[in-house]
N, C-alpha and C. Protein backbone atom coordinates (compact mmCIF):
# COMPACT_ATOMS: atom_id res chain seq x y z
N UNK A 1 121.01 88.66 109.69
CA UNK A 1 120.83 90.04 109.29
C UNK A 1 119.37 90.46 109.43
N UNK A 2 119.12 91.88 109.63
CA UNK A 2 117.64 91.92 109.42
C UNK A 2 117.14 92.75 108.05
N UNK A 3 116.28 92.66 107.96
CA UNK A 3 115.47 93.01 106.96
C UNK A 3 114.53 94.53 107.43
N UNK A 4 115.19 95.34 106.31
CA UNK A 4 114.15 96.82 106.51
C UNK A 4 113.52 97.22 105.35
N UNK A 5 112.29 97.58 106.24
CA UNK A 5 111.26 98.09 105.27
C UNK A 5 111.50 99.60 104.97
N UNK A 6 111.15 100.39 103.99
CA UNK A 6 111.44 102.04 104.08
C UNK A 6 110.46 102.15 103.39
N UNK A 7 110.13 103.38 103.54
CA UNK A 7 108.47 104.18 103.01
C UNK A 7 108.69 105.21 102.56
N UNK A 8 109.96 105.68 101.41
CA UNK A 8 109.78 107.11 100.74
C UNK A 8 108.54 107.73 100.45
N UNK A 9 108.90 108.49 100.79
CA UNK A 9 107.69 109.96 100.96
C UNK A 9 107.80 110.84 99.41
N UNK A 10 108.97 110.71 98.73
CA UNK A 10 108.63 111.51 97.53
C UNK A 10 109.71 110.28 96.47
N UNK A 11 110.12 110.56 95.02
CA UNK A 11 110.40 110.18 94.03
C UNK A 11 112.04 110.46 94.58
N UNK A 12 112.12 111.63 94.95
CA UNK A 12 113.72 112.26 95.19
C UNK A 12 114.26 110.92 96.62
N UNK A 13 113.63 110.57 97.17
CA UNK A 13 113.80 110.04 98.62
C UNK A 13 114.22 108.36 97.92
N UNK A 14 112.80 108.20 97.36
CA UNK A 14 113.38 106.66 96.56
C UNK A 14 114.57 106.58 95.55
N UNK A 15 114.73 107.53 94.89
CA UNK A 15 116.08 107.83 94.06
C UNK A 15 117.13 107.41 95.15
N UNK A 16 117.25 108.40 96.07
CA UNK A 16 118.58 108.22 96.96
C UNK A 16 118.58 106.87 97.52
N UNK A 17 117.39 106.66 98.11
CA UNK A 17 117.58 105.21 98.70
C UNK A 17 118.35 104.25 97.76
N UNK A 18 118.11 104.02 96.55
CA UNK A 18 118.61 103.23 95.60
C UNK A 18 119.83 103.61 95.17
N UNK A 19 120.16 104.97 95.22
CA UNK A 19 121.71 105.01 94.81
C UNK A 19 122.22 104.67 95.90
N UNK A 20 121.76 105.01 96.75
CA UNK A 20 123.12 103.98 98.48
C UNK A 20 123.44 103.42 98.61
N UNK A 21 121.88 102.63 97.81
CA UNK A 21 122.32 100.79 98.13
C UNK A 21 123.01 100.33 97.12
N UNK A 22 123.06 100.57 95.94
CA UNK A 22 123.66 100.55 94.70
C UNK A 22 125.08 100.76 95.18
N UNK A 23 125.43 101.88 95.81
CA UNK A 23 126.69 102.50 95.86
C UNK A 23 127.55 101.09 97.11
N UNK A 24 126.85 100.92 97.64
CA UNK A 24 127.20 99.68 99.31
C UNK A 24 126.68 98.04 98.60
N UNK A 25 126.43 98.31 97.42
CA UNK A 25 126.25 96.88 96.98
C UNK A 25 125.12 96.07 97.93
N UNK A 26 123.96 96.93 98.40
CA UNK A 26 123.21 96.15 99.01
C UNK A 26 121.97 95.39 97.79
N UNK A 27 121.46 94.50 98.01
CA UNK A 27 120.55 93.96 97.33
C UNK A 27 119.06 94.44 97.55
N UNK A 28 117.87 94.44 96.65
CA UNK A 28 117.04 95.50 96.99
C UNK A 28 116.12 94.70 96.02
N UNK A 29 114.88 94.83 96.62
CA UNK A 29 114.23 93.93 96.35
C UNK A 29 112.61 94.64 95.97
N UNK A 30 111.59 94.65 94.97
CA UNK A 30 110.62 95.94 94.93
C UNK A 30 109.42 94.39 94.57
N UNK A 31 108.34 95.59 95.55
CA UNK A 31 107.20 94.62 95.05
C UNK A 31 105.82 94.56 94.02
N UNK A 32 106.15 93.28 93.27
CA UNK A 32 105.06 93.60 92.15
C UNK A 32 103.77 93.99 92.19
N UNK A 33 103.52 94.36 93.48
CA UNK A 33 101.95 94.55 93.88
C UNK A 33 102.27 96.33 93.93
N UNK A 34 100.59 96.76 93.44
CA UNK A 34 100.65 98.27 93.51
C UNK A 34 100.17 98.05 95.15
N UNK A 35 100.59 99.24 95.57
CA UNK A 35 100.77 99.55 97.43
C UNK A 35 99.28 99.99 97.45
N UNK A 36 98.16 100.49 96.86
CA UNK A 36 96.75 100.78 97.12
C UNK A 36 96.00 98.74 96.91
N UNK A 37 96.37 98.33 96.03
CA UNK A 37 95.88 96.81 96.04
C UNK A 37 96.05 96.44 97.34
N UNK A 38 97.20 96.15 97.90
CA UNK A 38 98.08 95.65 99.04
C UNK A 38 97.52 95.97 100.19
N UNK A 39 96.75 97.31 100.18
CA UNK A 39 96.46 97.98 101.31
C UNK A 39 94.82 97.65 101.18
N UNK A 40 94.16 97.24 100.18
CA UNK A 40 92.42 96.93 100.33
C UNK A 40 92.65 95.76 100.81
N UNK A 41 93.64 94.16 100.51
CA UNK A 41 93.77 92.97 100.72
C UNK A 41 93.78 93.35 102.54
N UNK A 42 95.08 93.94 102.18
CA UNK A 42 95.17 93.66 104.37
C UNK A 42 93.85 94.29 104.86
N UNK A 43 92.62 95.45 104.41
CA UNK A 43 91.72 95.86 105.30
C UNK A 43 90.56 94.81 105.31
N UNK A 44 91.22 94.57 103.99
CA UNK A 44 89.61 93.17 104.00
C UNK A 44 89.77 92.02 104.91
N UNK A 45 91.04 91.79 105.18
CA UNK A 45 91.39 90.58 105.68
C UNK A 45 90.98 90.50 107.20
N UNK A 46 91.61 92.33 107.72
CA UNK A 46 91.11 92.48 108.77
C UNK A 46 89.72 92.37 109.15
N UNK A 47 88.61 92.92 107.85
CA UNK A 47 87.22 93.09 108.19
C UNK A 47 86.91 91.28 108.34
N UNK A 48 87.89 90.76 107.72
CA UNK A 48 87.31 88.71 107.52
C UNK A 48 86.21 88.91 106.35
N UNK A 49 86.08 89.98 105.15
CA UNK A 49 85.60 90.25 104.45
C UNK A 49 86.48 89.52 103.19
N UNK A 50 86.43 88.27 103.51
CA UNK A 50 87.06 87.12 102.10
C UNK A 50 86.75 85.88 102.32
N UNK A 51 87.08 85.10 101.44
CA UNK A 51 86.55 83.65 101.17
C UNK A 51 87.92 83.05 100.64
N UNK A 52 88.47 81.87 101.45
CA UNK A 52 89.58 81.46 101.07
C UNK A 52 88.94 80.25 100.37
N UNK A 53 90.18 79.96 99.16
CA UNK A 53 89.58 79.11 97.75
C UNK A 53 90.61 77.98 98.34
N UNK A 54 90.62 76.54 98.43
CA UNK A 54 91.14 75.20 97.94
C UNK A 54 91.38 75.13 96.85
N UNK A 55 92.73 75.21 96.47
CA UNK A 55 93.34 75.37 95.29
C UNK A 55 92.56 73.63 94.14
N UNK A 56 92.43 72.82 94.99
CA UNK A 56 92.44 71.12 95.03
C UNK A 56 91.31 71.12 94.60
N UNK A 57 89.73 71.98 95.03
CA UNK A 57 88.21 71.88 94.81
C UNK A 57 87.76 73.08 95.04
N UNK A 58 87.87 73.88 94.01
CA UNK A 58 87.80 75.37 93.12
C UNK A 58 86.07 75.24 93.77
N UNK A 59 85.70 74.81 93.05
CA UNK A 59 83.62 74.96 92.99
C UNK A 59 83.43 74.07 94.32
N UNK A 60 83.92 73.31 95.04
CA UNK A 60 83.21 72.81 96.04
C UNK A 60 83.76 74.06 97.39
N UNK A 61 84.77 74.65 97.37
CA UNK A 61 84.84 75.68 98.39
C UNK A 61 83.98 77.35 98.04
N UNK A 62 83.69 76.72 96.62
CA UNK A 62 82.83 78.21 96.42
C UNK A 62 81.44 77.61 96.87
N UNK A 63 81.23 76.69 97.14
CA UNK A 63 79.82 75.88 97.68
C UNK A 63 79.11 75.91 96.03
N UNK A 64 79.71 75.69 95.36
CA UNK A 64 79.09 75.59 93.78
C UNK A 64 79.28 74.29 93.41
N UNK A 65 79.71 72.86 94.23
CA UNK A 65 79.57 71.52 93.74
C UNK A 65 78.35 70.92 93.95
């Protein structure tokens, strides 16, 4: 099956979307991230404006060992 993304444009648009799927028993899935967070992560990522952490050596990937 595939998987779709949708981008309501107003409150009335996301309403309906959810009664459809509700109504067709589709499963629907919402994400815990606010969509302005979501959207600074992906521009930073693009700029390479981040520092990925080693979950394993916290202070030696911050160069703080």
């Amino acid at each position: 099956m595939e998987t779709l993304i949708m981008h309501p444009q107003s409150k009335d648009q996301l309403l309906a979307l959810k009664a459809i799927a509700k109504a067709w028993k589709i499963s629907v899935e919402t994400s815990p991230y606010n969509p302005d967070f979501v959207a600074m992560v992906k521009k930073a990522e693009k700029r390479g404006n981040y520092k990925e952490i080693d979950p394993t050596d916290i202070w030696g990937s911050l160069g703080l060992k």
